[in-house]
Protein backbone atom coordinates (compact mmCIF):
# COMPACT_ATOMS: atom_id res chain seq x y z
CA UNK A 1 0.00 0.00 0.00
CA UNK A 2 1.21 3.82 -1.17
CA UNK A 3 0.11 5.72 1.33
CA UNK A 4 1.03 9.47 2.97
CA UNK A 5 1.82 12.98 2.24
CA UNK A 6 4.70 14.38 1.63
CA UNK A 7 6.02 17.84 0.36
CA UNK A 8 9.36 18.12 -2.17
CA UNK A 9 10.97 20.61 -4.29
CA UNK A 10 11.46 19.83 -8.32
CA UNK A 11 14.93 21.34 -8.17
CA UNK A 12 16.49 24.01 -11.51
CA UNK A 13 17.28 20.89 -13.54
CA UNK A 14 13.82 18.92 -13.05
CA UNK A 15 14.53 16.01 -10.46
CA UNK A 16 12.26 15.20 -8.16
CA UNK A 17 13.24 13.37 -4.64
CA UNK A 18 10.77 10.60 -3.99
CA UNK A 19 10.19 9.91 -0.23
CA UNK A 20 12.10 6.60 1.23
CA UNK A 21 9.23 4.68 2.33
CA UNK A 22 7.45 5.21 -1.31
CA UNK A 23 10.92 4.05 -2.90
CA UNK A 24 10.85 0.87 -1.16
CA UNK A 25 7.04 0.22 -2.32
CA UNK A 26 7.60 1.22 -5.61
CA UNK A 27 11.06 0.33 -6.38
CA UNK A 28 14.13 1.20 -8.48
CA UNK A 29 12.42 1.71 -11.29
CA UNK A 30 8.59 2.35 -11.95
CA UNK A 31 6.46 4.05 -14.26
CA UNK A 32 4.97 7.33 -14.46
CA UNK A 33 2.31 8.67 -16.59
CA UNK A 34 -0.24 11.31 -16.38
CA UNK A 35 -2.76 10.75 -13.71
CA UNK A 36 -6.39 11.08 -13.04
CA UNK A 37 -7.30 14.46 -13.09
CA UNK A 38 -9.14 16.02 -10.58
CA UNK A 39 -12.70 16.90 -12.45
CA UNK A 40 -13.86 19.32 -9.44
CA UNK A 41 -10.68 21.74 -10.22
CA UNK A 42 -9.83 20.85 -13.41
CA UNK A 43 -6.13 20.00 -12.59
CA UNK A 44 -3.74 17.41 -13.89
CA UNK A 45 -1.08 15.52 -11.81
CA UNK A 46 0.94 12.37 -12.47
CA UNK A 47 1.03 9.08 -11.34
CA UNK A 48 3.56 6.44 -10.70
CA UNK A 49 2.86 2.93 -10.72
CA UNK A 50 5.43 -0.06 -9.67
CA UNK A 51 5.91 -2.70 -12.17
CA UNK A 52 3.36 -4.97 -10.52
CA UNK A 53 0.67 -2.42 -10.84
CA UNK A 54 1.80 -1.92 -14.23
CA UNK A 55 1.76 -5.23 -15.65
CA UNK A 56 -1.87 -5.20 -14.51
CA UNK A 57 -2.67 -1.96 -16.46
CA UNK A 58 -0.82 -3.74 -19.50
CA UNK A 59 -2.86 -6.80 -19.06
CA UNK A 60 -6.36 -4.95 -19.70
CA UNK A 61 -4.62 -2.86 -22.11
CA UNK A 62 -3.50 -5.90 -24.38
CA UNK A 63 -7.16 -7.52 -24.19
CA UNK A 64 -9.10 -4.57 -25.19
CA UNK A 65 -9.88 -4.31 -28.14
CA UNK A 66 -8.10 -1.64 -30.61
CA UNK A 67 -10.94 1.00 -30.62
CA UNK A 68 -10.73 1.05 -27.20
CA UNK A 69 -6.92 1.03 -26.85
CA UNK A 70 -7.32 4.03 -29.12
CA UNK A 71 -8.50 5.89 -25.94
CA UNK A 72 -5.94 4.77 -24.10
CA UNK A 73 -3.28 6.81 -26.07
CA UNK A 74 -2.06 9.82 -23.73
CA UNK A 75 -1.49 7.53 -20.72
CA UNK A 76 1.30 5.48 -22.65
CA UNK A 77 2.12 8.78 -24.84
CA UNK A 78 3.32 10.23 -22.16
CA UNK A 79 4.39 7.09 -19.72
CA UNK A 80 8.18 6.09 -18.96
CA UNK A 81 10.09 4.24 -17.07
CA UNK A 82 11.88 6.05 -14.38
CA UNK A 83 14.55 4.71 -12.36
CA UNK A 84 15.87 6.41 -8.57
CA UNK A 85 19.66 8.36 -8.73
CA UNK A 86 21.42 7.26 -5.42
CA UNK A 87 20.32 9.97 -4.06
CA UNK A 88 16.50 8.64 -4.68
CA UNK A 89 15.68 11.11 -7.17
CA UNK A 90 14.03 10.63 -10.61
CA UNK A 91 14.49 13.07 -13.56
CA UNK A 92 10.92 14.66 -14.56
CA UNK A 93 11.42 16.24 -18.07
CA UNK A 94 9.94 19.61 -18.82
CA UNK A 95 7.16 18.38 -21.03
CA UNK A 96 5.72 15.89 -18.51
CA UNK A 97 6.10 18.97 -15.80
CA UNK A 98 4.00 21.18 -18.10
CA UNK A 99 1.56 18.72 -19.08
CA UNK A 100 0.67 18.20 -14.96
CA UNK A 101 1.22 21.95 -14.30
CA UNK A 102 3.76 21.43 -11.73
CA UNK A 103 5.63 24.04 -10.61
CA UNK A 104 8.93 24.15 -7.84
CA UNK A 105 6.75 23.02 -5.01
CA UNK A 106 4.90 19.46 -5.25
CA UNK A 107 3.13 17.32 -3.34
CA UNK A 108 3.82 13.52 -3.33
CA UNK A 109 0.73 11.61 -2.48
CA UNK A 110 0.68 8.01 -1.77
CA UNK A 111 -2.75 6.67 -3.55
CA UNK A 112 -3.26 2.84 -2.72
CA UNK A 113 -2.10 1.32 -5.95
CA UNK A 114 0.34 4.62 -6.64
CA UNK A 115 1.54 7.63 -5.97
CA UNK A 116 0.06 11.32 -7.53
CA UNK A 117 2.69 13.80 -7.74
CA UNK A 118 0.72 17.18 -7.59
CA UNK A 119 1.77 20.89 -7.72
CA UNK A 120 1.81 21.51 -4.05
CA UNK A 121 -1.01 24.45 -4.35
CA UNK A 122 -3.06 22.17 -6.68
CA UNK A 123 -3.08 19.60 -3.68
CA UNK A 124 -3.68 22.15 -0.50
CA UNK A 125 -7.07 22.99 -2.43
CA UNK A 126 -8.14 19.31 -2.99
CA UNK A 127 -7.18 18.53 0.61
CA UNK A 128 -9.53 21.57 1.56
CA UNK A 129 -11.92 20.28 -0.35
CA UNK A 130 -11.80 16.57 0.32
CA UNK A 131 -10.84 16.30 3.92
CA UNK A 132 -13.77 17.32 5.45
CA UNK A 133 -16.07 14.91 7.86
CA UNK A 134 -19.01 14.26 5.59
CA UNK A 135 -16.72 13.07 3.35
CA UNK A 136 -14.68 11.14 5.21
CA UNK A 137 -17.54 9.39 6.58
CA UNK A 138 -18.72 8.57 3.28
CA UNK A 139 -15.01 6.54 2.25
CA UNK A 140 -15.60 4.83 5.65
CA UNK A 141 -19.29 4.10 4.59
CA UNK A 142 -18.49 2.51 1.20
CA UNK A 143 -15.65 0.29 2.76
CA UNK A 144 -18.11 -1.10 4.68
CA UNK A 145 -16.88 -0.30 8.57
């Protein structure tokens, strides 16, 4: 499980430090795309995936048929493989950066399966917006406790 907060700096030549206890759950090298966008805002972050969770989304992908692969095209246009410095960095290239709208300032966000990588401002208004008791209550409601 991915799971916490954590705020980073994308330093002048684009890398981006990835917590120590998300390294060890994702591992040396994993892949990062574009992510689910939050509708409510209209933002775009990214998402990184370990190889397990991966080879899952390549599974479905491989037994769709190709019309629907077709929509499928942006998450593997802009997906790579990144692998950790040894300083437990990855490299994020400008045109990934722009497409999420991250600026200096991010915020790292274990997600279950992942990990969204949001532009720190982006992320205080979500939390606002999603950390409130009503809703809360509701995620605790649909797991069933």
């Amino acid at each position: 499980m991915l799971e916490g907060t954590y705020k980073h700096t994308i330093d002048a030549k684009g890398r981006l430090f990835i917590p120590a206890d998300l390294r060890e759950k994702l591992g040396f090298s994993f892949r990062v795309t574009l992510g689910y966008p939050h509708t409510g805002l209209k933002k775009k972050c990214l998402a990184a995936f370990p190889d397990v969770t991966w080879d899952k989304i390549q599974a479905k992908y491989d037994a769709m048929p190709r019309r629907e692969k077709n929509k499928m095209r942006m998450l593997f246009a802009y997906s790579k493989t990144y692998e950790l410095d040894s300083q437990g960095r990855i490299l994020l290239p400008q045109n990934i950066r722009d497409e999420a709208e991250l600026k200096k300032e991010v915020a790292i966000v274990g997600a279950g399966d992942n990990v969204e990588i949001w532009d720190a401002d982006v992320w205080d208004k979500i939390y606002e917006l999603e950390s409130n008791q009503e809703n809360i209550a509701s995620i605790y409601d649909e797991l069933d406790f």
